[in-house]
C-alpha atoms as a PDB file:
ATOM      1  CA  UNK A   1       0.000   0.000   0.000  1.00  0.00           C
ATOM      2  CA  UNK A   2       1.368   3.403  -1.403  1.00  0.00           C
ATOM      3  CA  UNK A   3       0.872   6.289   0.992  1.00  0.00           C
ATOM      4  CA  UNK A   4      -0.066   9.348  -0.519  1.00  0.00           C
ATOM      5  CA  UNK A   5       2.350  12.541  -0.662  1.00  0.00           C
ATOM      6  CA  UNK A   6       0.028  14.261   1.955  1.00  0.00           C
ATOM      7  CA  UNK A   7      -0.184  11.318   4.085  1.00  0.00           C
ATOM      8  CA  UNK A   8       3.697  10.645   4.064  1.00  0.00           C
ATOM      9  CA  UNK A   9       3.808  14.509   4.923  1.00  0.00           C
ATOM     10  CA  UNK A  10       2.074  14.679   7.814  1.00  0.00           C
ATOM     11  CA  UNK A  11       3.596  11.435   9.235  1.00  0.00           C
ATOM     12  CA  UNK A  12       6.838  12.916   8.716  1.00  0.00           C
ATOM     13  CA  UNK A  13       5.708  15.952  10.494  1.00  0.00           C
ATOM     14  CA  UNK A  14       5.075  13.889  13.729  1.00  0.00           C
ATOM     15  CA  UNK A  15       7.792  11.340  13.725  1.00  0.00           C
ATOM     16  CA  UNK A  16      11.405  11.031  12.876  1.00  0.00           C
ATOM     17  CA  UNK A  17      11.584   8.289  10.772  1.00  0.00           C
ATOM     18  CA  UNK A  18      15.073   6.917  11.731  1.00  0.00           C
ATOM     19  CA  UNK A  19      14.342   7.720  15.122  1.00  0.00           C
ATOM     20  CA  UNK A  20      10.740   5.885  14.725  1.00  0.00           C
ATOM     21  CA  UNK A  21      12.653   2.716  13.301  1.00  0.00           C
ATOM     22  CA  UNK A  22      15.345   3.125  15.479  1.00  0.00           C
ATOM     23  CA  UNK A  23      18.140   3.100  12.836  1.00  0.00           C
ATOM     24  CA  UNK A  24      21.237   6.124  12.316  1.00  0.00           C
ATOM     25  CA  UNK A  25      20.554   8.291   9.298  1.00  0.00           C
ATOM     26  CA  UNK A  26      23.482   6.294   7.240  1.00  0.00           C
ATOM     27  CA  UNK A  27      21.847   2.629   7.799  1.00  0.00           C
ATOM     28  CA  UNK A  28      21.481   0.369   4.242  1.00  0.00           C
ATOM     29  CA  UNK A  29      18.604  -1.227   3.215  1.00  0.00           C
ATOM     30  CA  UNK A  30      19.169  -4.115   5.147  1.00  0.00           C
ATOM     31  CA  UNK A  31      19.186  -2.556   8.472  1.00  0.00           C
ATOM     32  CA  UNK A  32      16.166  -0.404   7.147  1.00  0.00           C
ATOM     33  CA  UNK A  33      14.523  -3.747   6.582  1.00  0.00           C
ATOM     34  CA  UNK A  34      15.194  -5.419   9.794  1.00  0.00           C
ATOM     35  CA  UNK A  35      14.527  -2.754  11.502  1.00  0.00           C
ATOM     36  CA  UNK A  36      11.211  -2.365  10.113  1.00  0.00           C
ATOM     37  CA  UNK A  37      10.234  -6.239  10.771  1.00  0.00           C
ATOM     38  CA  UNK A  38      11.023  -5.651  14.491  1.00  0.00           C
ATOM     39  CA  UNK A  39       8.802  -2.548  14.916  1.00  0.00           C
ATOM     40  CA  UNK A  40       6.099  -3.537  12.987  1.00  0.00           C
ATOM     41  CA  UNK A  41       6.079  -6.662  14.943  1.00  0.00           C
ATOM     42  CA  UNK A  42       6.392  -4.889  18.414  1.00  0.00           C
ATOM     43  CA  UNK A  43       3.725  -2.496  16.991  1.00  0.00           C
ATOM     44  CA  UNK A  44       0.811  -4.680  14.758  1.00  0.00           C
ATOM     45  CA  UNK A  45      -2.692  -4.021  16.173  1.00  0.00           C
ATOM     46  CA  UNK A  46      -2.959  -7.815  16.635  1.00  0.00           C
ATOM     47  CA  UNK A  47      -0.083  -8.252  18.823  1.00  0.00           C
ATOM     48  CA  UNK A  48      -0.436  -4.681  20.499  1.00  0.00           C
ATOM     49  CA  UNK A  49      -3.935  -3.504  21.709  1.00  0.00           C
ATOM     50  CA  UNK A  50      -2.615  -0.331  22.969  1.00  0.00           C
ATOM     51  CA  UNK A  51      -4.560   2.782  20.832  1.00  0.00           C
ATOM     52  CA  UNK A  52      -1.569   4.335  19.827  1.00  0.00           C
ATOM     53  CA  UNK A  53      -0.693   0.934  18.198  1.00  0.00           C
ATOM     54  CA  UNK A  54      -2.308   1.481  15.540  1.00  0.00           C
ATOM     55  CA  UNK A  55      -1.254   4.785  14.479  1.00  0.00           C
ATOM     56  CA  UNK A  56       2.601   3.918  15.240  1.00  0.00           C
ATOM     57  CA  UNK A  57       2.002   0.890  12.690  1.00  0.00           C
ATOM     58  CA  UNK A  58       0.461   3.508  10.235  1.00  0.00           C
ATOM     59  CA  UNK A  59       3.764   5.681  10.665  1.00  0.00           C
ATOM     60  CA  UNK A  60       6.405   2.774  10.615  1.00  0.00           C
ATOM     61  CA  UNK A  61       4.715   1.377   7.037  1.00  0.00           C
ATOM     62  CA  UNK A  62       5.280   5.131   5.502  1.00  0.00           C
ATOM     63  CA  UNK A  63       8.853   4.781   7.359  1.00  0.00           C
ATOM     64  CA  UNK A  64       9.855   1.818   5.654  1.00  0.00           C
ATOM     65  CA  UNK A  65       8.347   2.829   2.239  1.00  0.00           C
ATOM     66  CA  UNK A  66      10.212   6.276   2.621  1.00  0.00           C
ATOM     67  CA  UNK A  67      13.301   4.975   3.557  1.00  0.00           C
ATOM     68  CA  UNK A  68      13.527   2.221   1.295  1.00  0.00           C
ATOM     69  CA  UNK A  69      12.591   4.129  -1.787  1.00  0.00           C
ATOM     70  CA  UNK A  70      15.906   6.267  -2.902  1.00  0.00           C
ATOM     71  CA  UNK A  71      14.291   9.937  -4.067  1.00  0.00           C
ATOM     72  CA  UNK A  72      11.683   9.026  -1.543  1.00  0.00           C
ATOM     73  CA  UNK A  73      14.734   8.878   0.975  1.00  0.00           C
ATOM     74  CA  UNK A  74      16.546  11.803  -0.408  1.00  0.00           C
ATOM     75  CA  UNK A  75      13.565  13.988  -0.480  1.00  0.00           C
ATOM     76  CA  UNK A  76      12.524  13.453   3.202  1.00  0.00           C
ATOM     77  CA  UNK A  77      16.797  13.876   4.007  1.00  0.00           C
ATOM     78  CA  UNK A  78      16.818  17.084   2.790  1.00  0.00           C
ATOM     79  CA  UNK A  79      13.433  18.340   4.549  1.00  0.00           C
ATOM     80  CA  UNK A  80      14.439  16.557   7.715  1.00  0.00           C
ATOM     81  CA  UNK A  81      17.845  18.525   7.528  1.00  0.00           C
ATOM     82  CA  UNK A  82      16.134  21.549   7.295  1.00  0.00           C
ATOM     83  CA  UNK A  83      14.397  21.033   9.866  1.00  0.00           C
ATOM     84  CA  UNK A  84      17.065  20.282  12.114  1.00  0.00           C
ATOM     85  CA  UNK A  85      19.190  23.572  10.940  1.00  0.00           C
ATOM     86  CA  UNK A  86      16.148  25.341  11.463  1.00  0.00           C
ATOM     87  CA  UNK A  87      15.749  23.961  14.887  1.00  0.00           C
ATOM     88  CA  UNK A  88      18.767  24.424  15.762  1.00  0.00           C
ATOM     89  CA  UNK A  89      19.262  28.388  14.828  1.00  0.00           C
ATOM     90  CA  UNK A  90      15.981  28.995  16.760  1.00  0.00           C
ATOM     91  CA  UNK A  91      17.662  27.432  19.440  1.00  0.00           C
ATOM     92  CA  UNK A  92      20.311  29.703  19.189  1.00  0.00           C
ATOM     93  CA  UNK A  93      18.218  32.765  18.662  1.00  0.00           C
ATOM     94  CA  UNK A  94      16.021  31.733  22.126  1.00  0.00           C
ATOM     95  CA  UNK A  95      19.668  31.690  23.860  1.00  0.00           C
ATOM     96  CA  UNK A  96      20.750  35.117  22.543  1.00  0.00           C
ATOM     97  CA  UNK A  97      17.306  36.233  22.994  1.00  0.00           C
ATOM     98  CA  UNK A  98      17.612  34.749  26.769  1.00  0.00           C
ATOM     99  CA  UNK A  99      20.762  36.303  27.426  1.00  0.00           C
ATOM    100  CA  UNK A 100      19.862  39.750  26.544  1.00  0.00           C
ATOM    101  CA  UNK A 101      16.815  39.597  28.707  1.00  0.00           C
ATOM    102  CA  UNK A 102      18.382  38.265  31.660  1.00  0.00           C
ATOM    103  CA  UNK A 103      21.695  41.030  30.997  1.00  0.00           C
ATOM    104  CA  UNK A 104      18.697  43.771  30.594  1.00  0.00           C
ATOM    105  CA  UNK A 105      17.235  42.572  34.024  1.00  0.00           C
ATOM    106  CA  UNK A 106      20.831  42.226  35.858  1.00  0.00           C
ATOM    107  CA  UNK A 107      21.116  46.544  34.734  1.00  0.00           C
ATOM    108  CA  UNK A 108      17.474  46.665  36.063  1.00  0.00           C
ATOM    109  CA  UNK A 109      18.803  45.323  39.281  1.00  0.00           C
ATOM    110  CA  UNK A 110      21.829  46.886  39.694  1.00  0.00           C
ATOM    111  CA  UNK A 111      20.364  50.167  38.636  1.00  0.00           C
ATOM    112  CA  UNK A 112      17.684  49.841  41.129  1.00  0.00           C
ATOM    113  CA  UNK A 113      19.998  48.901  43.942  1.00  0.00           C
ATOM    114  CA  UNK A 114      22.220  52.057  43.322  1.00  0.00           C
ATOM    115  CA  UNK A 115      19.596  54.491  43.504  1.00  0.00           C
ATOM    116  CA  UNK A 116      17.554  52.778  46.242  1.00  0.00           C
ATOM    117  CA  UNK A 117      18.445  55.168  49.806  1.00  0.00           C
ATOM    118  CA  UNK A 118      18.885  52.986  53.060  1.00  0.00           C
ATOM    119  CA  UNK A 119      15.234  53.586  54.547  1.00  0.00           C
ATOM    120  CA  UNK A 120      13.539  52.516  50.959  1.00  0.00           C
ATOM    121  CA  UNK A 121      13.254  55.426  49.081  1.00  0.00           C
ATOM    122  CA  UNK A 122      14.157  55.791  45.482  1.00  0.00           C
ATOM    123  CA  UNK A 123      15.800  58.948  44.208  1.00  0.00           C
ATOM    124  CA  UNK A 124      14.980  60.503  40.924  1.00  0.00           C
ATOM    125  CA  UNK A 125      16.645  61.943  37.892  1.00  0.00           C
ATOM    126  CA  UNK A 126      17.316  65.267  40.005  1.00  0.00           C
ATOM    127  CA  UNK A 127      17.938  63.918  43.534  1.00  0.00           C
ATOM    128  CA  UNK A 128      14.862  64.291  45.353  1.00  0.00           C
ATOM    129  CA  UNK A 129      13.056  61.012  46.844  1.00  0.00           C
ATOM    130  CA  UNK A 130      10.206  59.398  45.382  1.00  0.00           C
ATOM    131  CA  UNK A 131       7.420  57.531  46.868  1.00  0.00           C
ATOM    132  CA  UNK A 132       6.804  53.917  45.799  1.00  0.00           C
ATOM    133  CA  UNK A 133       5.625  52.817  42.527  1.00  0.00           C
ATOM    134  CA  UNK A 134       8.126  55.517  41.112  1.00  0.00           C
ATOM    135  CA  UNK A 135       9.361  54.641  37.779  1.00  0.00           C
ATOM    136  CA  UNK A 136      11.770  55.948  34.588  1.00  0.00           C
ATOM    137  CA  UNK A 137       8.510  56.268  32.843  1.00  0.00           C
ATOM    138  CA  UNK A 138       6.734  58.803  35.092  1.00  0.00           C
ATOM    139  CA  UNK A 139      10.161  60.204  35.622  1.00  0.00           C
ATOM    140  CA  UNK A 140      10.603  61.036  31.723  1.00  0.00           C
ATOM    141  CA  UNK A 141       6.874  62.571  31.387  1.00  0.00           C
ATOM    142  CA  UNK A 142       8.166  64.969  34.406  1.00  0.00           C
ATOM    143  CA  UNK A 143      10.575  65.813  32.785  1.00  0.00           C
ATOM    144  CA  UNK A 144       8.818  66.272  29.508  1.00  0.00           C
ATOM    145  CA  UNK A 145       6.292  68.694  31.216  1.00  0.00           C
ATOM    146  CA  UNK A 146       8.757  70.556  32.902  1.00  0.00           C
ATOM    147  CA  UNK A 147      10.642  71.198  29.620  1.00  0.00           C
ATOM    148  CA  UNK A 148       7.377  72.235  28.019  1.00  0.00           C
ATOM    149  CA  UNK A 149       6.561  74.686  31.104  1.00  0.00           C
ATOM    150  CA  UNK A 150       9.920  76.209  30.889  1.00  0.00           C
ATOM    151  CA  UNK A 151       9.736  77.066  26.862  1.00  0.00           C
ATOM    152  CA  UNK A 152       6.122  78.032  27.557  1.00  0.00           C
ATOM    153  CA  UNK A 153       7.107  80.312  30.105  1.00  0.00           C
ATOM    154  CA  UNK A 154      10.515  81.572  28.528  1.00  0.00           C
ATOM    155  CA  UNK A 155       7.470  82.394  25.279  1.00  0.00           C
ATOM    156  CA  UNK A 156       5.747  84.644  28.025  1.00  0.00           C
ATOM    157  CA  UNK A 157       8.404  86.618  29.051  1.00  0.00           C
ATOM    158  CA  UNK A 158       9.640  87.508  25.384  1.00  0.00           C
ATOM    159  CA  UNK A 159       5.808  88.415  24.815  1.00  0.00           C
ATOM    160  CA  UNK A 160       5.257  90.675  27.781  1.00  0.00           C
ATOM    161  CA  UNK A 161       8.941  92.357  27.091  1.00  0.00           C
ATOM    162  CA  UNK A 162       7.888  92.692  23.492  1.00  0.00           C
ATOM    163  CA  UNK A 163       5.104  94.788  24.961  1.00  0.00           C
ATOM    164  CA  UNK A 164       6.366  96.534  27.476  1.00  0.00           C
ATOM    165  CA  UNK A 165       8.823  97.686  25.085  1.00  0.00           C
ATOM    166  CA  UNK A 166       6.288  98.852  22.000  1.00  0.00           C
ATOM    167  CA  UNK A 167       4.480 100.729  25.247  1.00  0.00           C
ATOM    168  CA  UNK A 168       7.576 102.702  26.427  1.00  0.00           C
ATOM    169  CA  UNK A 169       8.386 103.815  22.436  1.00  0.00           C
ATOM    170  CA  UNK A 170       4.463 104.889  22.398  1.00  0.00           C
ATOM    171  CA  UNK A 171       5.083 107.252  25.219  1.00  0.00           C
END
């Protein structure tokens, strides 16, 4: 019995079909063979009444029909390969990705300890001690809206000298 392309697919999605056989990636024919007769023994719905039997069977057929066939073989080789590189530079990614969060939360920490005072109070940007809850991001929209108070207020002095000047030429 031929599996389909779809069916062999989403087998191959599940299972690792060396692993599922037990064999190393560079085993013959032979062992491919042998291999299969022992599984499918171990797993044949009339010798194993477990429910997963059945669908382990299903796999180790599309195994052995993979395996033995050579662009069958050499197809599922170079998907299973991907696979693997693919697993393994997400694996790598998570670690660099793991490292900078736990170096961003050691900076966290070590910033927090430095500007923590003995008695539990945080100080801020310009020295003075906040209450708890205090954070960089209410700390940067103080800042923010004391920038904007001083231009606004800088603006009203150039406006009221402005006029105070055009009132002493009128006189």
């Amino acid at each position: 019995m031929a599996a389909s392309t779809a069916e062999r697919d989403e087998v191959a999605k599940k299972y690792d079909f060396y692993q599922l056989l037990g064999v190393e990636d560079t085993a013959d024919e032979s062992a491919i063979r042998k291999a299969y007769r022992k599984a499918a023994l171990k797993y044949h719905p009339d010798k194993n009444k477990s429910k997963h039997a059945v669908g382990i069977f299903h796999a180790l057929s599309i195994a052995n029909e993979v395996l033995l066939s050579d662009n069958l073989r050499q197809e599922y080789d170079a998907k299973r390969s991907a696979k693997i590189r693919d697993k393994k530079r997400q694996e790598a990614f998570d670690s660099k990705r793991r490292q900078g969060k736990e170096d961003l939360e050691r900076r966290e920490s070590e910033a927090s300890k430095r500007q923590k005072k003995p008695n539990g109070t945080e100080f801020g940007a310009s020295g003075g001690a906040r209450g708890e809850g205090w954070d960089s991001q209410k700390e940067a929209m103080l800042q923010a809206k004391i920038t904007r108070l001083q231009e606004q207020s800088a603006m009203l002095k150039a406006q009221r000298d402005a006029k105070l000047r055009s009132a002493a030429k009128a006189n």
